[in-house]
C-alpha atoms as a PDB file:
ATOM      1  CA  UNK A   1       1.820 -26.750  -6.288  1.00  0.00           C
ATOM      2  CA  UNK A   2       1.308 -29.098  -9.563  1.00  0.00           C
ATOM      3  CA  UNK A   3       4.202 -27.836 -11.245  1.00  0.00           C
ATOM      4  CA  UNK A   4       7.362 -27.083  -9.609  1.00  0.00           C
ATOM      5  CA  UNK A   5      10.566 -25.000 -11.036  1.00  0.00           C
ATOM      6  CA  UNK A   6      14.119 -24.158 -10.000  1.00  0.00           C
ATOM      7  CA  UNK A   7      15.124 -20.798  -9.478  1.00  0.00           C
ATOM      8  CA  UNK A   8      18.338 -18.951  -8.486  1.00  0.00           C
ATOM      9  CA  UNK A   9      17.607 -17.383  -4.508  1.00  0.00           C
ATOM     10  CA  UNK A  10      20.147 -14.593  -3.533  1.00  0.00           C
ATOM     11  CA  UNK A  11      21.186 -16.943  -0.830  1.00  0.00           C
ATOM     12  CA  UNK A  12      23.605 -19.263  -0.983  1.00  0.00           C
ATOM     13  CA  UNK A  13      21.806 -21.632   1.261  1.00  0.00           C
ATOM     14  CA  UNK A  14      18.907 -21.560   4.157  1.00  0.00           C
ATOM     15  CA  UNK A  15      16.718 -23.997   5.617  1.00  0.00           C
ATOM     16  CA  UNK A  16      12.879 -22.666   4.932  1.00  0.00           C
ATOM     17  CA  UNK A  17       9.986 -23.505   7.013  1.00  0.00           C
ATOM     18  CA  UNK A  18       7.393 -21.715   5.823  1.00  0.00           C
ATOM     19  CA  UNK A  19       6.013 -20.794   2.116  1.00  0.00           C
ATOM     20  CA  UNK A  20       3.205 -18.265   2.052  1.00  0.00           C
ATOM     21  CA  UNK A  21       1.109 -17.155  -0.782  1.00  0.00           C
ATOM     22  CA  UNK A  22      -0.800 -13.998  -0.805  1.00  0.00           C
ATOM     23  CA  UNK A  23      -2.077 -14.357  -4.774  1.00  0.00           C
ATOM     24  CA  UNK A  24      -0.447 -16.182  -7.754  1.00  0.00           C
ATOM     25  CA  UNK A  25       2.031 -13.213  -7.781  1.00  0.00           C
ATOM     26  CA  UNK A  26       3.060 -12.545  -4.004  1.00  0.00           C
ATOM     27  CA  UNK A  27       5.057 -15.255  -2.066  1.00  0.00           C
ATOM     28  CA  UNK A  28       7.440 -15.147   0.664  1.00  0.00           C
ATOM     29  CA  UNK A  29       9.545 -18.111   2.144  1.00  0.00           C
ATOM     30  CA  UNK A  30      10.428 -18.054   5.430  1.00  0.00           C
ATOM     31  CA  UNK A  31      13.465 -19.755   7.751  1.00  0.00           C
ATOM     32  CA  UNK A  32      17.019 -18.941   8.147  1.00  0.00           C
ATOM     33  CA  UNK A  33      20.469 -19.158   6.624  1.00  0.00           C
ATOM     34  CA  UNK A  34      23.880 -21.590   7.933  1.00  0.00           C
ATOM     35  CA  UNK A  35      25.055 -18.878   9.863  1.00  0.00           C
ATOM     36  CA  UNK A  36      21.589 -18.371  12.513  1.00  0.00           C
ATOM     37  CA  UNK A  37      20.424 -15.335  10.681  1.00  0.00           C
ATOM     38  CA  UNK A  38      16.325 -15.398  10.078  1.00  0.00           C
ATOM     39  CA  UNK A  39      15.621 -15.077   6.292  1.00  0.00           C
ATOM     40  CA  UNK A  40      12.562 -13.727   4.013  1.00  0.00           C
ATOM     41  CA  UNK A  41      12.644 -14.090   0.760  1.00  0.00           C
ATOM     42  CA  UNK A  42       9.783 -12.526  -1.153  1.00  0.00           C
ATOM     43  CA  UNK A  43       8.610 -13.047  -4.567  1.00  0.00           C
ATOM     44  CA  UNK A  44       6.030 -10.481  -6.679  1.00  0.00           C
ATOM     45  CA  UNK A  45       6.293 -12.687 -10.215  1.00  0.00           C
ATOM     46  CA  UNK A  46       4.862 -15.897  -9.116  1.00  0.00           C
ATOM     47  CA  UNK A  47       8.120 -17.205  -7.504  1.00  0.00           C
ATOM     48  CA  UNK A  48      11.010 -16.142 -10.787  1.00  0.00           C
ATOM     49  CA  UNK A  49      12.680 -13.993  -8.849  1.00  0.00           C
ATOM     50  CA  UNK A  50      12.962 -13.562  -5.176  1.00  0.00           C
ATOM     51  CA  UNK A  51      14.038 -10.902  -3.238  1.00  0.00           C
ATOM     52  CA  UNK A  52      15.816 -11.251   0.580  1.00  0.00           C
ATOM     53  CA  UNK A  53      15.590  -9.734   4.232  1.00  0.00           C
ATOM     54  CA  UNK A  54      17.559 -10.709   6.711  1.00  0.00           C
ATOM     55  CA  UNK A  55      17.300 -10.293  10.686  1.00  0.00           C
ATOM     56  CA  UNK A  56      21.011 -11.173  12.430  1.00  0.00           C
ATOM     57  CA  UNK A  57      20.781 -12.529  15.671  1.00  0.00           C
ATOM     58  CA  UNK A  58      17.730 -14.295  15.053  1.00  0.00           C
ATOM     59  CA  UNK A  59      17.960 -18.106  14.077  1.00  0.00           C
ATOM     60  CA  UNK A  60      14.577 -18.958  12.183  1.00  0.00           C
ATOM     61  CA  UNK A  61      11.074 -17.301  11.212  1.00  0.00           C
ATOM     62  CA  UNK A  62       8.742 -19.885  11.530  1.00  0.00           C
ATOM     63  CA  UNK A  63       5.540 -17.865  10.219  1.00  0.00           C
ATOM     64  CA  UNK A  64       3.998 -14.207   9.749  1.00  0.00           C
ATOM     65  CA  UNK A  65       0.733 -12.946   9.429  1.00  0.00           C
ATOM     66  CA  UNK A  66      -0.817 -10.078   7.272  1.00  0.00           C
ATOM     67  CA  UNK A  67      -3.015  -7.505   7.631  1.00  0.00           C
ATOM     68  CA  UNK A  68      -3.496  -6.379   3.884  1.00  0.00           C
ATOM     69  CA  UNK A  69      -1.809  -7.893   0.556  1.00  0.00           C
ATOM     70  CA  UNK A  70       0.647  -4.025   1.401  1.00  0.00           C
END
């Protein structure tokens, strides 16, 4: 968290409540978007490029929990 970047998400906006990391190279954000659907992004570079999943009819994910860095 020293140094921080901006990077293009493939959403056009979301409110995030959560930022996990697994290693320097696994990451996931987690909230939801305007329109009350729950978001993950997840990130395997280090946070360049993210990649989405969304769950409709959910309005937030406020945290997860793993069971292996699978």
């Amino acid at each position: 968290g020293n140094n921080w970047n901006n990077v293009n998400l493939p959403i056009a906006s979301g409110n995030f409540r959560k930022l996990v990391y697994r290693n320097s190279s696994l990451m996931f954000a987690l909230g939801g978007d305007d329109v009350l659907n729950a978001v993950m992004l997840k990130s395997t570079d280090g946070g360049t490029t993210w990649n989405d999943i969304y769950w409709s009819g959910i309005n937030t994910i406020y945290g997860m929990d793993f069971i292996s860095d699978d």
